[in-house]
PDB file of N, CA and C in Angstrom:
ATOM      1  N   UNK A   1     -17.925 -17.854 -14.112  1.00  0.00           N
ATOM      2  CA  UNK A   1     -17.944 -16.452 -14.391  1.00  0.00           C
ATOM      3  C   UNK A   1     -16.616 -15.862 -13.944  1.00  0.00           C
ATOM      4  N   UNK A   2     -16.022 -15.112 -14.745  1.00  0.00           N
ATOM      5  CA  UNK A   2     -14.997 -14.340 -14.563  1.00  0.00           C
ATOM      6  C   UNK A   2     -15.102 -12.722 -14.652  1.00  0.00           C
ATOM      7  N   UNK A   3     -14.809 -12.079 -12.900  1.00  0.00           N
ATOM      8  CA  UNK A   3     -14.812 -10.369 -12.733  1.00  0.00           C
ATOM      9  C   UNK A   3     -13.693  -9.950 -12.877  1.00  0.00           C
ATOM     10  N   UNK A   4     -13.464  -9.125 -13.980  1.00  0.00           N
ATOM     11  CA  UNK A   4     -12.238  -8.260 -13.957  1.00  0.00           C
ATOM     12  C   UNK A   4     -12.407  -6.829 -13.290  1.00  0.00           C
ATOM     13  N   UNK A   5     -11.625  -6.433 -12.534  1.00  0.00           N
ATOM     14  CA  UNK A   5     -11.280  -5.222 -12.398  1.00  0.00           C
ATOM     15  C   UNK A   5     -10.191  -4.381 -12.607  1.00  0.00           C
ATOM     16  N   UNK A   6      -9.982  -3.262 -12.726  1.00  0.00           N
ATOM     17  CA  UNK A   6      -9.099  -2.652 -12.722  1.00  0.00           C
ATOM     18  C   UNK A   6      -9.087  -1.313 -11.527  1.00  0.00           C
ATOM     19  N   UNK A   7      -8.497  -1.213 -10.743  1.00  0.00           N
ATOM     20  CA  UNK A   7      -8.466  -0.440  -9.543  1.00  0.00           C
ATOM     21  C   UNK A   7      -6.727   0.470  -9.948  1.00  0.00           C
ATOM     22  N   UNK A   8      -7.301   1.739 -10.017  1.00  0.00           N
ATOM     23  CA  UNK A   8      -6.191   2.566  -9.873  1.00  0.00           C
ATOM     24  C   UNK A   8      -5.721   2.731  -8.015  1.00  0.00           C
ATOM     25  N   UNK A   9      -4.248   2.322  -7.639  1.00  0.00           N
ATOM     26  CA  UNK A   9      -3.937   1.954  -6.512  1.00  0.00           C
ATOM     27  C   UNK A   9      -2.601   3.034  -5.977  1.00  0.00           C
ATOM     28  N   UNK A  10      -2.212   3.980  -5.174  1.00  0.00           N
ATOM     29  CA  UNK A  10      -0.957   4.597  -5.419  1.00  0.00           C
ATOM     30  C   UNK A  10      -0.311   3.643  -4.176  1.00  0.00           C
ATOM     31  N   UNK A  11       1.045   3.704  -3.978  1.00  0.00           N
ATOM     32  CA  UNK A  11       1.790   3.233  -2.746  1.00  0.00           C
ATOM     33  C   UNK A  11       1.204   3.704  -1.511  1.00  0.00           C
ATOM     34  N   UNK A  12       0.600   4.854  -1.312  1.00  0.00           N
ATOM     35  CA  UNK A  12      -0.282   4.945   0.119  1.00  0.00           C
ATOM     36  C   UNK A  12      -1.442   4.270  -0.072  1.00  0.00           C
ATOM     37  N   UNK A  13      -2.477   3.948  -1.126  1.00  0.00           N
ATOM     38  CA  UNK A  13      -3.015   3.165  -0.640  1.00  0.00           C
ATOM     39  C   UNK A  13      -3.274   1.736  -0.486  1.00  0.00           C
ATOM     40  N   UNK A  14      -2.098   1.100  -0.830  1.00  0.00           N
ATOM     41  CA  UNK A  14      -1.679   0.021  -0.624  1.00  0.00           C
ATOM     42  C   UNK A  14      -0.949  -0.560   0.691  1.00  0.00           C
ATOM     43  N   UNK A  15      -0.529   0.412   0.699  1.00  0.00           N
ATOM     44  CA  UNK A  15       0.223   0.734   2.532  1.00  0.00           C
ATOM     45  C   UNK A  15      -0.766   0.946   3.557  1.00  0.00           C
ATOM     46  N   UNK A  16      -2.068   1.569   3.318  1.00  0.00           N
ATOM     47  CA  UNK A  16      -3.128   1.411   4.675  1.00  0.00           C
ATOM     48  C   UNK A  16      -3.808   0.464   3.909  1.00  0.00           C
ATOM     49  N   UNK A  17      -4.511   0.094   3.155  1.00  0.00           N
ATOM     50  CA  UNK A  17      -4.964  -1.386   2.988  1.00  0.00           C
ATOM     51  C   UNK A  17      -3.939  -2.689   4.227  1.00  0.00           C
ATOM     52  N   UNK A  18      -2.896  -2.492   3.685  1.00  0.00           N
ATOM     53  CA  UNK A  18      -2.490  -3.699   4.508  1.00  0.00           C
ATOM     54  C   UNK A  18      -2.061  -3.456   6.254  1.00  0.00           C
ATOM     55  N   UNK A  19      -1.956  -2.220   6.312  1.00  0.00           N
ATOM     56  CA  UNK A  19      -1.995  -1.474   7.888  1.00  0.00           C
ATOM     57  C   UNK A  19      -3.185  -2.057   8.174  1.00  0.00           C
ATOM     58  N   UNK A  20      -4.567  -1.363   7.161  1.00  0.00           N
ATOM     59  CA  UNK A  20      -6.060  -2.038   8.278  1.00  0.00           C
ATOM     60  C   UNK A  20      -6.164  -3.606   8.597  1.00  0.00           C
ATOM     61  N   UNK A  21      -4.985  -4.278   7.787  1.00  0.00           N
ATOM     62  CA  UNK A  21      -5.480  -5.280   7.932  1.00  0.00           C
ATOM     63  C   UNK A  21      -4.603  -6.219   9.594  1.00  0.00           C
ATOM     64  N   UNK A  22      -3.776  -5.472   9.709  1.00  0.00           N
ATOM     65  CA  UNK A  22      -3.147  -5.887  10.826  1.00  0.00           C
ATOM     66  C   UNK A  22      -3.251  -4.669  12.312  1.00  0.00           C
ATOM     67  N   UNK A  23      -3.369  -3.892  12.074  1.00  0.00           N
ATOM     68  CA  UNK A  23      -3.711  -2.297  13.266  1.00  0.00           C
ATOM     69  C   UNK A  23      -4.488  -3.103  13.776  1.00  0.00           C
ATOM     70  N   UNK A  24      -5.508  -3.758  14.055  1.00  0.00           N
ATOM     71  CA  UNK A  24      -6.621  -4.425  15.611  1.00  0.00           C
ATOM     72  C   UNK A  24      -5.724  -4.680  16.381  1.00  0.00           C
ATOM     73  N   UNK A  25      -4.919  -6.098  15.411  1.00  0.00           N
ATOM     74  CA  UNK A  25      -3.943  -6.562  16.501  1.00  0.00           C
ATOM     75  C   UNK A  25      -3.557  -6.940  17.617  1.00  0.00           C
ATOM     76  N   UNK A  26      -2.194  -5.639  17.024  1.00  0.00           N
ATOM     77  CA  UNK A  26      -1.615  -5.072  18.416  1.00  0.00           C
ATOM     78  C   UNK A  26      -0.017  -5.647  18.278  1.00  0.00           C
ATOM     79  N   UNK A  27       0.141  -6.652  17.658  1.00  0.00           N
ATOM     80  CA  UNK A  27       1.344  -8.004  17.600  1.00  0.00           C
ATOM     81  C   UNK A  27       1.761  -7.429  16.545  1.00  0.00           C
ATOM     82  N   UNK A  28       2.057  -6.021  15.805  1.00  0.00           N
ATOM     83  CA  UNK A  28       2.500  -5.850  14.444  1.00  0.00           C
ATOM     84  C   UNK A  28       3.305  -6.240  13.688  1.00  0.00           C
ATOM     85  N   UNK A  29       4.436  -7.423  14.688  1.00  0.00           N
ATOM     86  CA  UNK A  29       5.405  -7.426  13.768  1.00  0.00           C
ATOM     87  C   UNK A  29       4.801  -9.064  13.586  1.00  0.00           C
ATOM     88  N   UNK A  30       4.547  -9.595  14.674  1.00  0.00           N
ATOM     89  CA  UNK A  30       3.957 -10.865  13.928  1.00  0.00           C
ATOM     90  C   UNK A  30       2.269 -10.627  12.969  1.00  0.00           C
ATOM     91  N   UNK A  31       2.141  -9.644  11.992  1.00  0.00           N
ATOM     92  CA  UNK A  31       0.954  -9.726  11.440  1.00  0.00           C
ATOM     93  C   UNK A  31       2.065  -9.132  10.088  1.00  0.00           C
ATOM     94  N   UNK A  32       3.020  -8.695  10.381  1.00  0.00           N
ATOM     95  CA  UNK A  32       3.613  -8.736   8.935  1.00  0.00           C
ATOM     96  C   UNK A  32       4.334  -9.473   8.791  1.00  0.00           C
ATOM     97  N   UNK A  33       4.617 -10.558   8.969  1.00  0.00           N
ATOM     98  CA  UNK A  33       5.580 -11.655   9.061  1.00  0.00           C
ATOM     99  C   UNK A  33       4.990 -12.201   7.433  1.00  0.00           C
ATOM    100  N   UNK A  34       3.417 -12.579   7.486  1.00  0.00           N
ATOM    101  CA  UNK A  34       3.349 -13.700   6.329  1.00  0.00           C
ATOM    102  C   UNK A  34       3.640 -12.517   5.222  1.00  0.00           C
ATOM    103  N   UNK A  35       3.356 -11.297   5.053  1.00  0.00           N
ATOM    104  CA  UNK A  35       3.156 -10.234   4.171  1.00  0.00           C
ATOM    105  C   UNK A  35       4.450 -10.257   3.695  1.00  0.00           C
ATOM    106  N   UNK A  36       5.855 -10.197   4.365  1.00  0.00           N
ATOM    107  CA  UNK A  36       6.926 -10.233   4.284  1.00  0.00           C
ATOM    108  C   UNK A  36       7.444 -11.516   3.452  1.00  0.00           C
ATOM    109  N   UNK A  37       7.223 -12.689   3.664  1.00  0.00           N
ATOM    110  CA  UNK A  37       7.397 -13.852   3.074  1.00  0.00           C
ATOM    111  C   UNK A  37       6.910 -14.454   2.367  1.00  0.00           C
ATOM    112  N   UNK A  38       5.548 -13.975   2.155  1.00  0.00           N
ATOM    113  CA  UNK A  38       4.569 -14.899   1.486  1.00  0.00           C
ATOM    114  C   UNK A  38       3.992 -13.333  -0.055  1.00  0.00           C
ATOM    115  N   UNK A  39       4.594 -13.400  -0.810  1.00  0.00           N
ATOM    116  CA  UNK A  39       3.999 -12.090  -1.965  1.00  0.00           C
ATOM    117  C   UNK A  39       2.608 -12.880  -1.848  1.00  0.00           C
ATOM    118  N   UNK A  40       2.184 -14.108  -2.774  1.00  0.00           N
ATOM    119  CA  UNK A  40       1.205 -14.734  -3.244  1.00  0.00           C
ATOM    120  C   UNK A  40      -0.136 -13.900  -2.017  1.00  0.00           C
ATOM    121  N   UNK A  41       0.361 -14.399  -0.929  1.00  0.00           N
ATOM    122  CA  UNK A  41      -0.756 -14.050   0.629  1.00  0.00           C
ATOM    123  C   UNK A  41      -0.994 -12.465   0.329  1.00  0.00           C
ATOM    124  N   UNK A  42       0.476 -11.861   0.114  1.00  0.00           N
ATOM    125  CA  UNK A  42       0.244  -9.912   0.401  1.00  0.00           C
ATOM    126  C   UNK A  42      -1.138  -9.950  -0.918  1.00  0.00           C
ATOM    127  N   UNK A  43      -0.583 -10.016  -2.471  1.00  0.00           N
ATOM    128  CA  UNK A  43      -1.297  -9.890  -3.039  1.00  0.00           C
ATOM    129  C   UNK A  43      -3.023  -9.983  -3.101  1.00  0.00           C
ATOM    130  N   UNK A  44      -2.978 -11.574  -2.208  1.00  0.00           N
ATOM    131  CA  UNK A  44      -4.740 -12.185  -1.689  1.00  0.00           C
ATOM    132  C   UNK A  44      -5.402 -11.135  -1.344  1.00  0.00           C
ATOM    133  N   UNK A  45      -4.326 -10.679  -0.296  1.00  0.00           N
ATOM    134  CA  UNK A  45      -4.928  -9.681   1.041  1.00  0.00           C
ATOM    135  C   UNK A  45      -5.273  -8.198   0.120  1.00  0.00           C
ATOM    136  N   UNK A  46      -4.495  -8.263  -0.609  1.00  0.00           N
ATOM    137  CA  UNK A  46      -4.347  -6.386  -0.706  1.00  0.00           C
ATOM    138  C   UNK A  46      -6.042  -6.446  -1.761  1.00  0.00           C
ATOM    139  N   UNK A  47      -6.191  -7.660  -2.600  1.00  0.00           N
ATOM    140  CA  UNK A  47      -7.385  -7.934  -3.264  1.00  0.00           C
ATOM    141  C   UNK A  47      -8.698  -8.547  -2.536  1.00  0.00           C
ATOM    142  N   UNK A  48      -8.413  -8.604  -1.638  1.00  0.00           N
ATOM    143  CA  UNK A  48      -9.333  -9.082  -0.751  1.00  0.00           C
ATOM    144  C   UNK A  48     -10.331  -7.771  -0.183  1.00  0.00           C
ATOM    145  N   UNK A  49      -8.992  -7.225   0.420  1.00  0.00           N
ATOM    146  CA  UNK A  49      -9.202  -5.892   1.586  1.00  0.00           C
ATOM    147  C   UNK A  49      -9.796  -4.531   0.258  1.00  0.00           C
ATOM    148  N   UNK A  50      -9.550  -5.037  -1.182  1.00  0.00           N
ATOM    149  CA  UNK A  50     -10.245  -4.294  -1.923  1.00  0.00           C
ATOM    150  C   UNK A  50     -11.488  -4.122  -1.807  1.00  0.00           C
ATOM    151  N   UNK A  51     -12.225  -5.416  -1.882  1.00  0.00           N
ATOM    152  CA  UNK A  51     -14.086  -5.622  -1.843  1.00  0.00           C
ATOM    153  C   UNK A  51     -13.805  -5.383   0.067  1.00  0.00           C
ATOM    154  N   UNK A  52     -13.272  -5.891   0.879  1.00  0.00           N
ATOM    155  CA  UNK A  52     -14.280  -5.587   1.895  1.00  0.00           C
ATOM    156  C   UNK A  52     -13.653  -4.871   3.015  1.00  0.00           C
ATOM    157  N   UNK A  53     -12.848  -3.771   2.640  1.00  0.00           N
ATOM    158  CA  UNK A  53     -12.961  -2.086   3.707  1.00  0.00           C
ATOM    159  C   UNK A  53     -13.695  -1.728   2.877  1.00  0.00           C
ATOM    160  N   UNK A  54     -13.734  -0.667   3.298  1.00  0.00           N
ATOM    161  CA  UNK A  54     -14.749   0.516   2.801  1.00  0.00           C
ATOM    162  C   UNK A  54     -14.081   1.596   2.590  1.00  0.00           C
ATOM    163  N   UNK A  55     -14.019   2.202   1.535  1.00  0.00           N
ATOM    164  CA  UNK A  55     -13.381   3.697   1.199  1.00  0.00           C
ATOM    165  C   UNK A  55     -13.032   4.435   2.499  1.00  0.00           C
ATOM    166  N   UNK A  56     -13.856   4.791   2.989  1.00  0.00           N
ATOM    167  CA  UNK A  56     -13.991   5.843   4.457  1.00  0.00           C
ATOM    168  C   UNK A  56     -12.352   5.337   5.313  1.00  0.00           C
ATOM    169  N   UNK A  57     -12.586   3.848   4.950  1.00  0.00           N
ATOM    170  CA  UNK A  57     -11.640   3.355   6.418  1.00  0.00           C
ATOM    171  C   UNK A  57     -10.154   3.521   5.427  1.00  0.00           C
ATOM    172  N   UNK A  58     -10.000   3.261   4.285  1.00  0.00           N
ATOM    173  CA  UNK A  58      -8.445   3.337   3.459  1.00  0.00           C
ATOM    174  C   UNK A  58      -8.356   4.831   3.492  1.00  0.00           C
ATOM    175  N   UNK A  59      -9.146   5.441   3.156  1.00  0.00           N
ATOM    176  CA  UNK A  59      -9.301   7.014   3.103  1.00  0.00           C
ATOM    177  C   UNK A  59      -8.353   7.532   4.941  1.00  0.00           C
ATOM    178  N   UNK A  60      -9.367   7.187   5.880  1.00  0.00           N
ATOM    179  CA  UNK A  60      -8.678   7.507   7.200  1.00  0.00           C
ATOM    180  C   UNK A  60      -7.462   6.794   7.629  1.00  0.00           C
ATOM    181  N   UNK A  61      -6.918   5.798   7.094  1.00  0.00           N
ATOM    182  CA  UNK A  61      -5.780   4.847   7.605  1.00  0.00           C
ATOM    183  C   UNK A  61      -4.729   6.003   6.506  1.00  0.00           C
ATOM    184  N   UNK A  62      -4.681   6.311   5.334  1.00  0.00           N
ATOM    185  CA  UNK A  62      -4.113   7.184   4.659  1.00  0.00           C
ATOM    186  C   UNK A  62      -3.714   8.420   5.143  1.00  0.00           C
ATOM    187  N   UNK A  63      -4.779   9.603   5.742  1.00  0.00           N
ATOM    188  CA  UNK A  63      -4.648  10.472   6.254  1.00  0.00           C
ATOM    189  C   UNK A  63      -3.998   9.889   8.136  1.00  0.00           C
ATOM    190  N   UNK A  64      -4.320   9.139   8.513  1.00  0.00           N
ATOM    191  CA  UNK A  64      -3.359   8.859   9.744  1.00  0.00           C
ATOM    192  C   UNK A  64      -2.151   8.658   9.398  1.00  0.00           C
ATOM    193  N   UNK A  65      -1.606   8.104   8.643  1.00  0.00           N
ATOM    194  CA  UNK A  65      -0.151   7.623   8.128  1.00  0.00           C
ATOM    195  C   UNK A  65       0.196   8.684   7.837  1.00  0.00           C
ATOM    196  N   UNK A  66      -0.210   9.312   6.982  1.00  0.00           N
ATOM    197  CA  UNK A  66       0.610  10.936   6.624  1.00  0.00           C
ATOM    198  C   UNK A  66       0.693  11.566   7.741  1.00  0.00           C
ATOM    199  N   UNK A  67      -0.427  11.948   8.394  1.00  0.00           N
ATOM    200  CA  UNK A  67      -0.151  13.097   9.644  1.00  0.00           C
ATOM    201  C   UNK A  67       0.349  12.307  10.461  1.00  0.00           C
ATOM    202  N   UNK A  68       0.638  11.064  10.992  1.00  0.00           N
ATOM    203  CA  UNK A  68       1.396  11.015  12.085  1.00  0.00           C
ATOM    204  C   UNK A  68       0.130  11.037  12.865  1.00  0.00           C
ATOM    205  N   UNK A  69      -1.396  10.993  12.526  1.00  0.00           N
ATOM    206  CA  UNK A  69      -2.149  11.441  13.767  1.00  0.00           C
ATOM    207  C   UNK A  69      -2.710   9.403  14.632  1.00  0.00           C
ATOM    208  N   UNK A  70      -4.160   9.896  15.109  1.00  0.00           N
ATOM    209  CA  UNK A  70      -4.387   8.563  15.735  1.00  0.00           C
ATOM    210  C   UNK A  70      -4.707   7.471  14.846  1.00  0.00           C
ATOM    211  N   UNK A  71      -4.790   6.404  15.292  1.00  0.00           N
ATOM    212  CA  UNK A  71      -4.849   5.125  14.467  1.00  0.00           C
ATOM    213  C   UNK A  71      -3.243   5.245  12.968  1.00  0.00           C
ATOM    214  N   UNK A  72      -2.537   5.957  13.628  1.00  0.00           N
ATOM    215  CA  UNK A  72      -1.386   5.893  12.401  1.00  0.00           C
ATOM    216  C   UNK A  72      -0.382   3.825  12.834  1.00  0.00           C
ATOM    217  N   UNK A  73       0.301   3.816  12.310  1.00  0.00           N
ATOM    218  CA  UNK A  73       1.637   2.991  12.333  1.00  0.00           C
ATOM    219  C   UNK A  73       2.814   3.606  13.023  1.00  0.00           C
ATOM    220  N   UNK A  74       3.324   2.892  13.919  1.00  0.00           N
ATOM    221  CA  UNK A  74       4.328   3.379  14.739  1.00  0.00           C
ATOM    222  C   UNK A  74       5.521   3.467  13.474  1.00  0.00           C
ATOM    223  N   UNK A  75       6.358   4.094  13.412  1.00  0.00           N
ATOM    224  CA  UNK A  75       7.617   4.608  12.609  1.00  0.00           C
ATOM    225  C   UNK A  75       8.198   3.482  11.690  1.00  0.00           C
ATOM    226  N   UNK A  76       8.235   2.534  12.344  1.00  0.00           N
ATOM    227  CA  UNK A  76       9.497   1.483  12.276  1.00  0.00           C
ATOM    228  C   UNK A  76       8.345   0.436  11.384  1.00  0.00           C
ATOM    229  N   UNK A  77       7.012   0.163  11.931  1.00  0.00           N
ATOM    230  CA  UNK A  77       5.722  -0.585  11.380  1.00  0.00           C
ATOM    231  C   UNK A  77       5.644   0.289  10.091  1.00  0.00           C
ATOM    232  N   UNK A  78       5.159   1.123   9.568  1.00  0.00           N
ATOM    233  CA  UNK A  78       5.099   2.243   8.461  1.00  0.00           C
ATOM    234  C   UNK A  78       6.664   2.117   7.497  1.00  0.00           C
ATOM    235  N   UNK A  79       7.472   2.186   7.913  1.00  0.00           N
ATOM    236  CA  UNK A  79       8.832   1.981   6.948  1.00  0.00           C
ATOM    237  C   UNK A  79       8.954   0.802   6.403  1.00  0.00           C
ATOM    238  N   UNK A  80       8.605  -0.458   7.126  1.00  0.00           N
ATOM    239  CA  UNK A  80       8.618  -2.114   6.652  1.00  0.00           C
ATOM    240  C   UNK A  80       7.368  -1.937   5.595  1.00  0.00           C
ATOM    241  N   UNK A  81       5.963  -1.845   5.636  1.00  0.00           N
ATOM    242  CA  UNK A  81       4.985  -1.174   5.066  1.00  0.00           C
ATOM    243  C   UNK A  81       5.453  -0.863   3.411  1.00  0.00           C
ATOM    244  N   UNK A  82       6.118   0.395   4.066  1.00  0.00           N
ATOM    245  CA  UNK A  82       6.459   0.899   2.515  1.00  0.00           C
ATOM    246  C   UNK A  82       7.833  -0.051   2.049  1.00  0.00           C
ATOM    247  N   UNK A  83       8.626  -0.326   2.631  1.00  0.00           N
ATOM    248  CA  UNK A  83       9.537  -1.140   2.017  1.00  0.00           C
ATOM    249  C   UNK A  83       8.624  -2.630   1.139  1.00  0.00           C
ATOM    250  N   UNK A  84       8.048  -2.878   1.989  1.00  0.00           N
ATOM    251  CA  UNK A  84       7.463  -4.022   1.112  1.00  0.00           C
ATOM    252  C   UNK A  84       6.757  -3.919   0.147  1.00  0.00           C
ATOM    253  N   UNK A  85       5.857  -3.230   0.051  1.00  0.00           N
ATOM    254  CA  UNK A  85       5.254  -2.436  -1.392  1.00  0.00           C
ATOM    255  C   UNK A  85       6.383  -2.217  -2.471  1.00  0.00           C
ATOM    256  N   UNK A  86       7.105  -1.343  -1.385  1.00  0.00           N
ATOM    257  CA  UNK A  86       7.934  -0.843  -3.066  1.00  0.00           C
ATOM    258  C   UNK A  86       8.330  -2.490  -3.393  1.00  0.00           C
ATOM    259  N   UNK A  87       8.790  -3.205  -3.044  1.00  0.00           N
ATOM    260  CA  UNK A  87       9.326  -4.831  -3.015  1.00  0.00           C
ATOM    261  C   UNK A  87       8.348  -5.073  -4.099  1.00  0.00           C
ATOM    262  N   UNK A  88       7.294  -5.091  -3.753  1.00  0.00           N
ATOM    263  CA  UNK A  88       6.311  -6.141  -4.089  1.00  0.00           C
ATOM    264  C   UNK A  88       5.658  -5.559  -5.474  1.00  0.00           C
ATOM    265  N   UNK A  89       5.473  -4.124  -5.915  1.00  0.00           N
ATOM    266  CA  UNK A  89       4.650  -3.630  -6.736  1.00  0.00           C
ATOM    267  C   UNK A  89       5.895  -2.526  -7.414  1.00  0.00           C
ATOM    268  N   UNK A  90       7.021  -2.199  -6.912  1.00  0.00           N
ATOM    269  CA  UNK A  90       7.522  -1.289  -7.408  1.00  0.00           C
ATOM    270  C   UNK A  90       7.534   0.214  -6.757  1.00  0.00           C
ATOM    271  N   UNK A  91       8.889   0.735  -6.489  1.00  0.00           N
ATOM    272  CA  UNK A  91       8.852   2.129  -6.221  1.00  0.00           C
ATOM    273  C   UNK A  91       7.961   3.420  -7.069  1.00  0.00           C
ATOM    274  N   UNK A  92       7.033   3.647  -6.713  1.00  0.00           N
ATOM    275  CA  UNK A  92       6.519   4.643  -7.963  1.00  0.00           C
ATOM    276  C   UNK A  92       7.273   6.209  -8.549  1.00  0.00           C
ATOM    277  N   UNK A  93       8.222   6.504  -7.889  1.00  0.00           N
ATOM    278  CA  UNK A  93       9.108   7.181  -8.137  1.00  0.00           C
ATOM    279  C   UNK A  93       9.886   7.310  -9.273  1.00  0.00           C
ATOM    280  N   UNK A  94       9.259   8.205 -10.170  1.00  0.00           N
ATOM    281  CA  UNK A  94      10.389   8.227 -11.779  1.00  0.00           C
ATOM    282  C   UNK A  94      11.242   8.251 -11.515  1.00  0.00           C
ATOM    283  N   UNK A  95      12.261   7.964 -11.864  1.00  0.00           N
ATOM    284  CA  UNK A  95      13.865   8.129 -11.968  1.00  0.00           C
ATOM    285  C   UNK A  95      14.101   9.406 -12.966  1.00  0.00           C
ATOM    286  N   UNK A  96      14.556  10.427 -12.504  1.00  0.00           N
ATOM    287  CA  UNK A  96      14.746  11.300 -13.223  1.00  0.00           C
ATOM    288  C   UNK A  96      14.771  12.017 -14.329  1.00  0.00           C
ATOM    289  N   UNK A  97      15.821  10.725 -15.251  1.00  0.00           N
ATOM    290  CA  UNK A  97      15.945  11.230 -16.950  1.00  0.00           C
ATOM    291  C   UNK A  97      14.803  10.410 -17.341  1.00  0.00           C
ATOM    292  N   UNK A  98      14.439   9.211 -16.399  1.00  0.00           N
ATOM    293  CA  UNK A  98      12.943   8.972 -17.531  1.00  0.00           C
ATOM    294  C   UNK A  98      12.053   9.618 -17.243  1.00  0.00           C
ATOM    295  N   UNK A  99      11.909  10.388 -16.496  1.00  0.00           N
ATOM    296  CA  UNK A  99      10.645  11.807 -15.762  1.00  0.00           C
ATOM    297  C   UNK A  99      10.529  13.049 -16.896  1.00  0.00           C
ATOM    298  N   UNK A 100      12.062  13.145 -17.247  1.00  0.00           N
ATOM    299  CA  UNK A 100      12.206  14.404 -18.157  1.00  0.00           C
ATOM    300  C   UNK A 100      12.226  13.720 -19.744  1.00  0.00           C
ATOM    301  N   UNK A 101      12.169  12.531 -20.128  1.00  0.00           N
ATOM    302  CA  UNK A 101      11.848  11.931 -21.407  1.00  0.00           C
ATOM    303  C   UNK A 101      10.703  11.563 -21.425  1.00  0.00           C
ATOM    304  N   UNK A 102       9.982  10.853 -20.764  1.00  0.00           N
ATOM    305  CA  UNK A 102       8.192  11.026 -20.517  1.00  0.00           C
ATOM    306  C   UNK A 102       7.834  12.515 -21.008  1.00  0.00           C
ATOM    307  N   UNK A 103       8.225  13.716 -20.158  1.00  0.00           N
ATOM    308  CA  UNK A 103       7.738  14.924 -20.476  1.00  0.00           C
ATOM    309  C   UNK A 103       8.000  15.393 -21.724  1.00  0.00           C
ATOM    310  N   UNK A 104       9.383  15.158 -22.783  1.00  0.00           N
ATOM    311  CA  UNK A 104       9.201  15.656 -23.465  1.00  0.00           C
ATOM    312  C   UNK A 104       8.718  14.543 -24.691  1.00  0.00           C
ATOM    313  N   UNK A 105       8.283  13.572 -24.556  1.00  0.00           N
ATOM    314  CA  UNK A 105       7.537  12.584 -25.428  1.00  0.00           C
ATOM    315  C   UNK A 105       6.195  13.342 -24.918  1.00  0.00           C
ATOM    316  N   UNK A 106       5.715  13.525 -24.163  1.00  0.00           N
ATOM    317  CA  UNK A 106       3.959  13.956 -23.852  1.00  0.00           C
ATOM    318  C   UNK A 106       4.158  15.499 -24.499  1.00  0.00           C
ATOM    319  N   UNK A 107       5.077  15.990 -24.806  1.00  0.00           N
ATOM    320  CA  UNK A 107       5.091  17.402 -25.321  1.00  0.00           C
ATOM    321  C   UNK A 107       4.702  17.568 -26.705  1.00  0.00           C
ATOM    322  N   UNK A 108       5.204  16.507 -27.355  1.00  0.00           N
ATOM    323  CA  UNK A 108       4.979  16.627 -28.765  1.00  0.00           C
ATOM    324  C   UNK A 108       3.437  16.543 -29.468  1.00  0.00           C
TER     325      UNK A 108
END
């Protein structure tokens, strides 16, 4: 049997997916080590940690990362985070003139 899914995912929540998966810890930089070297592993994980967090917990690892509040990523843990995402899946950031050619192709 083969499950397909399709999961709409933005760069934050791909970034606390793989935060929950190393924040117990404590050793952060050795829990992003394989994430860093290994795509095949990030990918496992980020599909893994799909079926088994729970909304509630990506939901609160999200809102900690933004505010800066408890259970967040120390500065330097959070920047590697997003550097590797964008690495791994792409910056989601239009680039400008294709932002304003998207818009006026959706205009017509």
């Amino acid at each position: 049997m083969t499950v397909a899914l399709t999961v709409s995912l933005s760069r934050l929540d791909v970034v606390a997916l793989l935060w929950e998966t190393i924040r117990d810890g404590g050793d952060w930089d050795r829990g992003l080590e394989p994430f860093e070297t290994d795509p095949g592993y990030t990918h496992r994980i980020v599909c893994e940690c799909l079926v088994a967090v729970a909304g509630t917990e990506i939901a609160d690892a999200r809102c900690a990362i933004v505010n800066g509040g408890h259970g967040a990523p120390p500065a330097d843990i959070a920047e590697r985070l997003f550097a590797l995402v964008d690495r791994l899946y792409g910056d989601p950031a239009p680039q400008p003139a294709r932002a304003a050619r998207l818009h006026l192709v959706g205009a017509r």
